[in-house]
C-alpha atoms as a PDB file:
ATOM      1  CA  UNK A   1      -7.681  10.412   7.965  1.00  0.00           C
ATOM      2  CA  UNK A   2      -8.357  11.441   4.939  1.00  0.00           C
ATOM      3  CA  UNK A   3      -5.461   9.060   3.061  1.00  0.00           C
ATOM      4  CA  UNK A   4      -7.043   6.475   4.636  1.00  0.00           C
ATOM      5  CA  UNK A   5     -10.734   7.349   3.465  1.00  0.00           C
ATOM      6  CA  UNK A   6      -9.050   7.600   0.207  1.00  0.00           C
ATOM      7  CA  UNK A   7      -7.161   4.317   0.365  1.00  0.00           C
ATOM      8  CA  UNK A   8     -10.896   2.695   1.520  1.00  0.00           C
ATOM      9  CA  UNK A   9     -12.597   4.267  -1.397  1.00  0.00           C
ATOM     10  CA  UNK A  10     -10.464   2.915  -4.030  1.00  0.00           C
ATOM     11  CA  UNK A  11     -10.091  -0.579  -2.162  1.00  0.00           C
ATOM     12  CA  UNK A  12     -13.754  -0.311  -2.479  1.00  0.00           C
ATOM     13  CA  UNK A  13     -13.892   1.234  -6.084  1.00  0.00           C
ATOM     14  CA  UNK A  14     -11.419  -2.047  -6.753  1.00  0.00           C
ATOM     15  CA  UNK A  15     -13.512  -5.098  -4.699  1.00  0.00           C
ATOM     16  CA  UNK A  16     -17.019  -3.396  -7.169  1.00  0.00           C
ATOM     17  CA  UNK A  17     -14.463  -3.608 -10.215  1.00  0.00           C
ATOM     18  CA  UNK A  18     -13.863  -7.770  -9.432  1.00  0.00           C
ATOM     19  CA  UNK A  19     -16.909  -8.490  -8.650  1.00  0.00           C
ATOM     20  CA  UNK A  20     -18.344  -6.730 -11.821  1.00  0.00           C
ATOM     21  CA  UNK A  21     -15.590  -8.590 -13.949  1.00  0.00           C
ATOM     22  CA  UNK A  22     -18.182 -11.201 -14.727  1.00  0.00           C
ATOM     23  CA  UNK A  23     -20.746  -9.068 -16.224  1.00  0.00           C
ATOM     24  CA  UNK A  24     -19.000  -9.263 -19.904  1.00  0.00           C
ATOM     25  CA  UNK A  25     -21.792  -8.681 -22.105  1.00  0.00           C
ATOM     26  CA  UNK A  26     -22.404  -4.882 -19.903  1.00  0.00           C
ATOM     27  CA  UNK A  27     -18.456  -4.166 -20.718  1.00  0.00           C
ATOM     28  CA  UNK A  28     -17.382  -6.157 -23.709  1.00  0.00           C
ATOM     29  CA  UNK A  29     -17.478  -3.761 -26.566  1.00  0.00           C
ATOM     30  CA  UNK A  30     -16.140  -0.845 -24.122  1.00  0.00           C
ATOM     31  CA  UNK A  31     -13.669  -3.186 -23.548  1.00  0.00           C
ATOM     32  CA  UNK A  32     -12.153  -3.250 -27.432  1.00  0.00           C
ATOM     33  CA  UNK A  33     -12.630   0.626 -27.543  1.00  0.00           C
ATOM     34  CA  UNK A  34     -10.588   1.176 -24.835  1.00  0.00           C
ATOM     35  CA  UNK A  35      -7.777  -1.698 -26.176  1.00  0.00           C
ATOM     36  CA  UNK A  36      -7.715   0.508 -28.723  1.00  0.00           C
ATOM     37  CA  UNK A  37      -6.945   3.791 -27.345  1.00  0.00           C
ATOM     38  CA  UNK A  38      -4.753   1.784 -24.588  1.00  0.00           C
ATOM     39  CA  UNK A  39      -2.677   0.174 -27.434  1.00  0.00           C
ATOM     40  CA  UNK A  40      -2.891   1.126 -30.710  1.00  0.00           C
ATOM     41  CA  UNK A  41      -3.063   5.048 -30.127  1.00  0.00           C
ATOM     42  CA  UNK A  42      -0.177   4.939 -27.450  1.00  0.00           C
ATOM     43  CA  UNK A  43       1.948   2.937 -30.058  1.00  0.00           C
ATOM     44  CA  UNK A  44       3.567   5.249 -32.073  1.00  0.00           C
ATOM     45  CA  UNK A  45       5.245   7.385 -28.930  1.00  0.00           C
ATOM     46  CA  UNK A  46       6.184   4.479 -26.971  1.00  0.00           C
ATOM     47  CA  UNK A  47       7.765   3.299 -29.815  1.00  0.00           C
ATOM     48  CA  UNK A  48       9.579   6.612 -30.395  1.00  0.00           C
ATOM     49  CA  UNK A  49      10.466   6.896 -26.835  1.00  0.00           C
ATOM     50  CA  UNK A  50      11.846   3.198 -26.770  1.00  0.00           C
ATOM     51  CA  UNK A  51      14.269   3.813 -29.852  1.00  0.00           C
ATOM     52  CA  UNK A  52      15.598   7.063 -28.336  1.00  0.00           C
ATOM     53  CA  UNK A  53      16.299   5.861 -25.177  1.00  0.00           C
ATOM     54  CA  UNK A  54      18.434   2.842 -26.909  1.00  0.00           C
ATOM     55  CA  UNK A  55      19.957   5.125 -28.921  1.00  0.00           C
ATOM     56  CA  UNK A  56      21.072   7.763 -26.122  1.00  0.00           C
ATOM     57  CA  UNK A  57      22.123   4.558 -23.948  1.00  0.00           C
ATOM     58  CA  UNK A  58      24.505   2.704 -26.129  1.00  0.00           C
ATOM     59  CA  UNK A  59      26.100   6.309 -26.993  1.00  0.00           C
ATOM     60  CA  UNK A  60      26.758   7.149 -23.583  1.00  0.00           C
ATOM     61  CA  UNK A  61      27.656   3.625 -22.723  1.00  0.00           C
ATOM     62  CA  UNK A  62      30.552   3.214 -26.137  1.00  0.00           C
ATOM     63  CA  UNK A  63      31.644   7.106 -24.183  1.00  0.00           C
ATOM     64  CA  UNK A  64      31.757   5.795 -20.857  1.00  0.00           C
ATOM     65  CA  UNK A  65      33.662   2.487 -21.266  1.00  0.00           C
ATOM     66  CA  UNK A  66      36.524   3.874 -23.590  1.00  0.00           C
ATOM     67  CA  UNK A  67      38.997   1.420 -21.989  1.00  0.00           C
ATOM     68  CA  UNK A  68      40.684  -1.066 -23.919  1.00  0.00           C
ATOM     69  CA  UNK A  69      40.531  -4.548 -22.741  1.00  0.00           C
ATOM     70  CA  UNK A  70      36.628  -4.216 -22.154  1.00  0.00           C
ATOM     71  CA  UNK A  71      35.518  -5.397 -25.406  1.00  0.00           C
ATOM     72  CA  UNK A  72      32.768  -4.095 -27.672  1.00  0.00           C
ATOM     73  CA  UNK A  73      30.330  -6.373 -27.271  1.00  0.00           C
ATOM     74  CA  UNK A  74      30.070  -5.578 -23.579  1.00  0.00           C
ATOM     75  CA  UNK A  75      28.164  -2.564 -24.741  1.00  0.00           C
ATOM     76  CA  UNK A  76      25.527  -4.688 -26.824  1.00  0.00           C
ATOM     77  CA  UNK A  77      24.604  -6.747 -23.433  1.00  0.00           C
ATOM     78  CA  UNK A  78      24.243  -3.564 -21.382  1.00  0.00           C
ATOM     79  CA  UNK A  79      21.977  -2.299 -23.779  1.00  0.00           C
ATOM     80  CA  UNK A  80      19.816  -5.297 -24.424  1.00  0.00           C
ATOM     81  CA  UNK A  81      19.668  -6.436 -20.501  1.00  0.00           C
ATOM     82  CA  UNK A  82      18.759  -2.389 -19.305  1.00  0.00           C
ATOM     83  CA  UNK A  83      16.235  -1.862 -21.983  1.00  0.00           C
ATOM     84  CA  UNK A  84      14.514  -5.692 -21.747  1.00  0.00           C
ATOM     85  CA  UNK A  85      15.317  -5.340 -17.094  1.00  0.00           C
ATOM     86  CA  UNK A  86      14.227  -1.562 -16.743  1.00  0.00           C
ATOM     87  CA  UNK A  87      13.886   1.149 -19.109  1.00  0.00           C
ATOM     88  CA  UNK A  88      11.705  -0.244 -21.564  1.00  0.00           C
ATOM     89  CA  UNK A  89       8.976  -1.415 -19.068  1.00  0.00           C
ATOM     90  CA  UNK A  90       9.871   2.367 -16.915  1.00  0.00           C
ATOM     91  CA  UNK A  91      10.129   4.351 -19.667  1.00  0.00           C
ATOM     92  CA  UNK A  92       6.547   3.426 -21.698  1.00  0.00           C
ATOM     93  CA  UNK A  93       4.587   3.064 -18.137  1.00  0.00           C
ATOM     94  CA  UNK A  94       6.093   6.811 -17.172  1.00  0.00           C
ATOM     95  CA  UNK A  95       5.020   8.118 -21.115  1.00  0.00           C
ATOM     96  CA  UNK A  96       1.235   5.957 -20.571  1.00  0.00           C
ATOM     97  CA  UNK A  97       0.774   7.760 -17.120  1.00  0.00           C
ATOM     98  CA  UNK A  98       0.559  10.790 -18.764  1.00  0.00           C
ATOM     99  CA  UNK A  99      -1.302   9.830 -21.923  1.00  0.00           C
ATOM    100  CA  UNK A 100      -3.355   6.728 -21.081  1.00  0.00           C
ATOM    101  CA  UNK A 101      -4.064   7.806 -17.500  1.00  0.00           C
ATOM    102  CA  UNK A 102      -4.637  11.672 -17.839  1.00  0.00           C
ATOM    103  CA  UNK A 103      -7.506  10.389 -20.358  1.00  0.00           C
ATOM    104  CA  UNK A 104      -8.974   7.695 -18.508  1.00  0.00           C
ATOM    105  CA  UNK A 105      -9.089  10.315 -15.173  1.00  0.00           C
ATOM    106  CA  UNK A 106     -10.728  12.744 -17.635  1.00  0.00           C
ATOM    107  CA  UNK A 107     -13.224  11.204 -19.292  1.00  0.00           C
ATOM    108  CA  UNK A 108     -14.495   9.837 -16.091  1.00  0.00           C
ATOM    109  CA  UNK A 109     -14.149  13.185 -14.011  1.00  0.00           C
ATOM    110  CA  UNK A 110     -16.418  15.246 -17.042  1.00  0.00           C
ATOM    111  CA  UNK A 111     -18.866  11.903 -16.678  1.00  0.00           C
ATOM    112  CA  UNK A 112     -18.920  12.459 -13.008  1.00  0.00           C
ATOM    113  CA  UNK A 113     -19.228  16.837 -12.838  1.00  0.00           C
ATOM    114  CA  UNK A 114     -22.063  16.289 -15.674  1.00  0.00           C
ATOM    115  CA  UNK A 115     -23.857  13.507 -13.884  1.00  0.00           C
ATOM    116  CA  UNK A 116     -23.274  11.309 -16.830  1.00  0.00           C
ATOM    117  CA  UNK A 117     -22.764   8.251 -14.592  1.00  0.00           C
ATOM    118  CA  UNK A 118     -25.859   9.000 -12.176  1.00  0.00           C
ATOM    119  CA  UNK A 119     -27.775   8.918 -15.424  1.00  0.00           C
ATOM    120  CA  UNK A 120     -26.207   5.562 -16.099  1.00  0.00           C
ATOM    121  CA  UNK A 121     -27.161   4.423 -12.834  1.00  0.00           C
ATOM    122  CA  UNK A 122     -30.430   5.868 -12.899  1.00  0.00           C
ATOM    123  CA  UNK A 123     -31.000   3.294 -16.370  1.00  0.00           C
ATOM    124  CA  UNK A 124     -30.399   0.450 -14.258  1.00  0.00           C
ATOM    125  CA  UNK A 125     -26.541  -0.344 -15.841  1.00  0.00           C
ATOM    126  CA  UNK A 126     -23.803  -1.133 -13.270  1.00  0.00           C
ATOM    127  CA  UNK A 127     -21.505   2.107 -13.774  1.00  0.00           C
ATOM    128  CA  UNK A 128     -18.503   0.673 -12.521  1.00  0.00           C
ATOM    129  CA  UNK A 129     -18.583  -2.583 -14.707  1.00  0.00           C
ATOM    130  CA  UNK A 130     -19.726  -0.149 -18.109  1.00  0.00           C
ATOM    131  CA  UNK A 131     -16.635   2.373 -17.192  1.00  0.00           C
ATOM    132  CA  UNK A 132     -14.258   1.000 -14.848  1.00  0.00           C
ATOM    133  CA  UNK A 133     -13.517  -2.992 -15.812  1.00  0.00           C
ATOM    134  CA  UNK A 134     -12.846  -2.602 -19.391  1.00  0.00           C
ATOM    135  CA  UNK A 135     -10.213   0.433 -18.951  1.00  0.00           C
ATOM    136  CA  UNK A 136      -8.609  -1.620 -16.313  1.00  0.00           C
ATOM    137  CA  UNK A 137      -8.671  -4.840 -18.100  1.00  0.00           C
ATOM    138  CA  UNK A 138      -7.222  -3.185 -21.128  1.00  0.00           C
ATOM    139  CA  UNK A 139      -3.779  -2.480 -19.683  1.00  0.00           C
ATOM    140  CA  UNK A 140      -3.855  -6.010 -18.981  1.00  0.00           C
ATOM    141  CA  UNK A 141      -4.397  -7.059 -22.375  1.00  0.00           C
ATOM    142  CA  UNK A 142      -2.257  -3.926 -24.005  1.00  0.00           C
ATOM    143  CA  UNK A 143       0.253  -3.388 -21.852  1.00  0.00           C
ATOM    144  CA  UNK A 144       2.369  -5.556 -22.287  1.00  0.00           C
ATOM    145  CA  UNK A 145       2.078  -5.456 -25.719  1.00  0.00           C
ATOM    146  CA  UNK A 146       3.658  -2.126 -25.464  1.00  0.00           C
ATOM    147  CA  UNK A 147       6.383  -3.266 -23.526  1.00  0.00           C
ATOM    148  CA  UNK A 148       7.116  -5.550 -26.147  1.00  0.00           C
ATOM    149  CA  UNK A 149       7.276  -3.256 -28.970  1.00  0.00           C
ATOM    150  CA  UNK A 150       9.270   0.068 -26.865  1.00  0.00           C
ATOM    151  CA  UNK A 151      11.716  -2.679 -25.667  1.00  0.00           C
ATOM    152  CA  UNK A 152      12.446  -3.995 -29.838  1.00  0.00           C
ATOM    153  CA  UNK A 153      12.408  -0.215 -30.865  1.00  0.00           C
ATOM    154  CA  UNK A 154      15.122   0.144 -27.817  1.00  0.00           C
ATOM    155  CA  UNK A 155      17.702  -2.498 -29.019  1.00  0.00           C
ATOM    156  CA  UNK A 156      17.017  -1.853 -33.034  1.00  0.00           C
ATOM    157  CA  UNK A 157      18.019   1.921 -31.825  1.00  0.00           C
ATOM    158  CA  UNK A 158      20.650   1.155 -29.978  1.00  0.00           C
ATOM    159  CA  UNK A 159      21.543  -1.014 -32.483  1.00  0.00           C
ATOM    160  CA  UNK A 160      21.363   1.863 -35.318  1.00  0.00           C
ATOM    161  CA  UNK A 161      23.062   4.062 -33.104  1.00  0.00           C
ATOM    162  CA  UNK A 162      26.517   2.011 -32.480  1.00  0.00           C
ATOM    163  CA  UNK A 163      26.266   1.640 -36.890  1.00  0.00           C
ATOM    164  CA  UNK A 164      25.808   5.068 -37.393  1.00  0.00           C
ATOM    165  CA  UNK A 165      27.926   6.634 -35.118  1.00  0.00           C
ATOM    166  CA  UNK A 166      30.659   4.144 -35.288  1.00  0.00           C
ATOM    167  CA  UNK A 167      30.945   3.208 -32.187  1.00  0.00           C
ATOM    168  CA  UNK A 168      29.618  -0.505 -32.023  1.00  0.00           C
ATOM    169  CA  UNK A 169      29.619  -2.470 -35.054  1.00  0.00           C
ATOM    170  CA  UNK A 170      26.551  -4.820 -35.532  1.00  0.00           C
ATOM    171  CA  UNK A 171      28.626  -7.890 -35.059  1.00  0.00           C
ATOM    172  CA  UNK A 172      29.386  -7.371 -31.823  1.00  0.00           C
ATOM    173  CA  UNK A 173      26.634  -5.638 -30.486  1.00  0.00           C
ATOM    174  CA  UNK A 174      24.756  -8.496 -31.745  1.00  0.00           C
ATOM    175  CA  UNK A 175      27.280 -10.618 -29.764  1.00  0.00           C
ATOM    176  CA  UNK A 176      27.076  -9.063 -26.324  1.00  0.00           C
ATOM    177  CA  UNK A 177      23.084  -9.000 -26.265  1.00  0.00           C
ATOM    178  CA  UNK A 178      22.796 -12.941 -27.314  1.00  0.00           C
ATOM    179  CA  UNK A 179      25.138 -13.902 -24.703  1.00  0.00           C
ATOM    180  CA  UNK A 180      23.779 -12.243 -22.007  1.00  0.00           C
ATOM    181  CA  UNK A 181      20.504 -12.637 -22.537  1.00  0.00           C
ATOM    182  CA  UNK A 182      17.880 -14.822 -20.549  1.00  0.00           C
ATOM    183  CA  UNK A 183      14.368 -15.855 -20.810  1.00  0.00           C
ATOM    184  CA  UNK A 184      13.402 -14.930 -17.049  1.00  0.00           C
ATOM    185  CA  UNK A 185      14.562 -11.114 -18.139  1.00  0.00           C
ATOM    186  CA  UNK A 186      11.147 -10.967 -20.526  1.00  0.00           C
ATOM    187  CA  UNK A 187       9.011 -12.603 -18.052  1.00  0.00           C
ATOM    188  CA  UNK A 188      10.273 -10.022 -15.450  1.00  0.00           C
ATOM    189  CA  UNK A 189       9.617  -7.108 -18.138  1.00  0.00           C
ATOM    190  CA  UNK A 190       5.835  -8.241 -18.752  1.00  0.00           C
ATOM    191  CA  UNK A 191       5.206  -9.002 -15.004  1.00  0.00           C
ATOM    192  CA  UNK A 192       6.382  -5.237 -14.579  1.00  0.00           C
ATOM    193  CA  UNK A 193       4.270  -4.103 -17.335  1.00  0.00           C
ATOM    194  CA  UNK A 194       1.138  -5.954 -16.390  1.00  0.00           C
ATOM    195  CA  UNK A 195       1.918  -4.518 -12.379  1.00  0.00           C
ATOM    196  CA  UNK A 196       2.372  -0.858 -13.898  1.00  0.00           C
ATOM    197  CA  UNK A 197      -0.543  -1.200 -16.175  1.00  0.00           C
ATOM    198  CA  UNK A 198      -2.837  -1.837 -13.431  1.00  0.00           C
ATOM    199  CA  UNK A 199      -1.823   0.745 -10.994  1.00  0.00           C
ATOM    200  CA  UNK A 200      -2.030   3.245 -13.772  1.00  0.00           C
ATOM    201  CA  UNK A 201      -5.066   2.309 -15.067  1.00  0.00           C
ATOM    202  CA  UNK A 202      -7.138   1.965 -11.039  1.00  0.00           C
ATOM    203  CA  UNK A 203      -5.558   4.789  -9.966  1.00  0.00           C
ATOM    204  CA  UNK A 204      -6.736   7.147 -13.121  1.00  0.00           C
ATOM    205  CA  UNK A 205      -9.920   5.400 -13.010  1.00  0.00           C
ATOM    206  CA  UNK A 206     -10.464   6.027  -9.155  1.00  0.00           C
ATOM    207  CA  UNK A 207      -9.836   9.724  -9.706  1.00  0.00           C
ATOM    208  CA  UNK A 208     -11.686  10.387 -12.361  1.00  0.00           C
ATOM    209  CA  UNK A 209     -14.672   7.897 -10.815  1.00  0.00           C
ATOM    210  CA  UNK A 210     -14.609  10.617  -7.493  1.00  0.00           C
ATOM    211  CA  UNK A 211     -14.101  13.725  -9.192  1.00  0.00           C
ATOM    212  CA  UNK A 212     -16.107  16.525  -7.759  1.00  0.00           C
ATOM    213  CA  UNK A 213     -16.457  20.598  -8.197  1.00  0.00           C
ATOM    214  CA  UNK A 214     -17.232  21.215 -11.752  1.00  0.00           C
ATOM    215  CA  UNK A 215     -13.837  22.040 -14.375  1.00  0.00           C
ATOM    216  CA  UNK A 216     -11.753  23.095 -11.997  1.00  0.00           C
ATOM    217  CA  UNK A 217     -12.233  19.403 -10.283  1.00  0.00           C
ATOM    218  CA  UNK A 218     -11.505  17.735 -13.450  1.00  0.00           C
ATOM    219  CA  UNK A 219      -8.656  19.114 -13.754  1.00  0.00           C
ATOM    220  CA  UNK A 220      -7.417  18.828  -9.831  1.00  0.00           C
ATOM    221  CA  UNK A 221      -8.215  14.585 -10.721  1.00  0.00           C
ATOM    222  CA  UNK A 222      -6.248  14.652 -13.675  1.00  0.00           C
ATOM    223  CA  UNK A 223      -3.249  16.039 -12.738  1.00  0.00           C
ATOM    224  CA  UNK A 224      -3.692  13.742  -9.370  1.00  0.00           C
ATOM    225  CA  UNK A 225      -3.734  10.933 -11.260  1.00  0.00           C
ATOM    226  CA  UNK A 226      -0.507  11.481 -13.694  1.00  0.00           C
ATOM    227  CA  UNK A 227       1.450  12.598 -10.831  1.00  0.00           C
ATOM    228  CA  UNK A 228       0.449   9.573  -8.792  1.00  0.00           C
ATOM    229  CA  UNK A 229       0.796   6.920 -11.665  1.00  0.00           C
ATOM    230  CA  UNK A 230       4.035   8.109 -12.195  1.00  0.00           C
ATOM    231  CA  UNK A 231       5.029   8.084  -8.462  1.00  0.00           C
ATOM    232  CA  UNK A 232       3.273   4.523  -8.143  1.00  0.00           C
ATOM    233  CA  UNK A 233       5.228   3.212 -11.071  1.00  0.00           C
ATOM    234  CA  UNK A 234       8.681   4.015  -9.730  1.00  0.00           C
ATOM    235  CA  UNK A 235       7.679   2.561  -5.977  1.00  0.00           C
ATOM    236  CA  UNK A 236       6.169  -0.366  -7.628  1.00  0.00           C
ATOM    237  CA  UNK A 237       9.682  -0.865  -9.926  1.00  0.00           C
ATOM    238  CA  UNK A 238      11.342  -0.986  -6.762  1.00  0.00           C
ATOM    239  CA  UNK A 239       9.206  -3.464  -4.703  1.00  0.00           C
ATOM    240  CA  UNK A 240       9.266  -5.956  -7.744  1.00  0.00           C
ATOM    241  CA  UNK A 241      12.652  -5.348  -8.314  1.00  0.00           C
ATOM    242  CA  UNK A 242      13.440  -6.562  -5.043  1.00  0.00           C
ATOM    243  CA  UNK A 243      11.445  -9.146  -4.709  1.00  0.00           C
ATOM    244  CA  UNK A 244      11.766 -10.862  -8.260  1.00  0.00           C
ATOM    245  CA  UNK A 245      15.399 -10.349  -8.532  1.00  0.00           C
END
């Protein structure tokens, strides 16, 4: 009973979100604040976590395929198809679950101990379109933006990698990820993004929206929130992944 009062309460929390969509002028400057925290804040370690994972992937991939006849450049496409398929979209919506959605759960859950949003309420603005829609419209708009730039830092790492280490020259890495590569693999990547951005984003907000019993509650919604993100974003990877593919 009590998933399903919770599943009712965010499916409700959600339909209030839609319908306030249209009120722009409530939400609009919240909206850039919170593209800005979304995005350019959550830059600099999705970036870092993109050009690591490239790098630790085309390492283990030049170890792994140490057979002869498999040429070089096989390396460069599994590299450039896993980071542009998978990791890159994976690996920044796992890193944002934490950052993006232990804040958004936060900020709302000390709003909601300290009766910040009943006193929002009480001045006649629609809570849920001043503190809901523009964190959840955000991820639209930032997301995949983020996707874009962990999956470049990916391949230029894995790129740097092969170079440095001597494993892959640039040539052929360069050779395996143009031939393999197709434009349907970037449109799955953003349609992943957008999908993980969204669940991230509700669920934190729903959390934080519903948080109850002082600190201690704040805390309980915020770790709730990261956990599930993070659960939501690998089930999600999976159902798109098998229906997409």
């Amino acid at each position: 009973m009590d998933i399903l009062h919770d599943f009712g309460r965010y499916c409700k929390l959600l339909y209030q979100a839609i319908r306030s969509s249209t009120e722009i002028g409530t939400y609009y400057k919240n909206l850039f604040a919170e593209m800005i925290k979304t995005g350019y804040d959550s830059l600099p370690i999705v970036m870092l976590a993109g050009a690591f994972t490239g790098a630790v992937l085309t390492i283990q991939t030049a170890y792994q395929l140490v057979v002869s006849y498999i040429p070089l450049s096989t390396i460069g496409a599994i590299v450039v198809q896993s980071m542009v398929i998978e990791l890159a979209a994976v690996i920044s919506g796992l890193v944002l679950a934490g950052r993006v959605g232990a804040r958004i759960a936060t900020e709302l859950g000390t709003m909601r101990v300290s009766e910040q949003i009943d006193a929002i309420e009480s001045m006649g603005f629609n809570s849920v379109s001043f503190l809901v829609v523009p964190r959840v419209l955000a991820s639209f708009f930032m997301f995949p933006v983020l996707y874009i730039a962990a999956a470049t830092c990916g391949i230029l790492g894995g790129l740097l990698a092969g170079i440095i280490t001597g494993q892959v020259p640039m040539a052929d890495f360069m050779k395996g990820g143009r031939e393999y590569f197709f434009a349907w693999d970037i449109v799955f990547g953003l349609t992943k993004s957008i999908v993980f951005g969204f669940v991230i984003t509700s669920v934190s907000c729903y959390k934080g929206y519903y948080a109850t019993g002082g600190a201690e509650g704040v805390g309980k919604a915020t770790t709730n929130a990261a956990v599930l993100s993070c659960i939501y974003v690998l089930l999600t990877d999976l159902l798109l992944a098998a229906i997409l593919l």
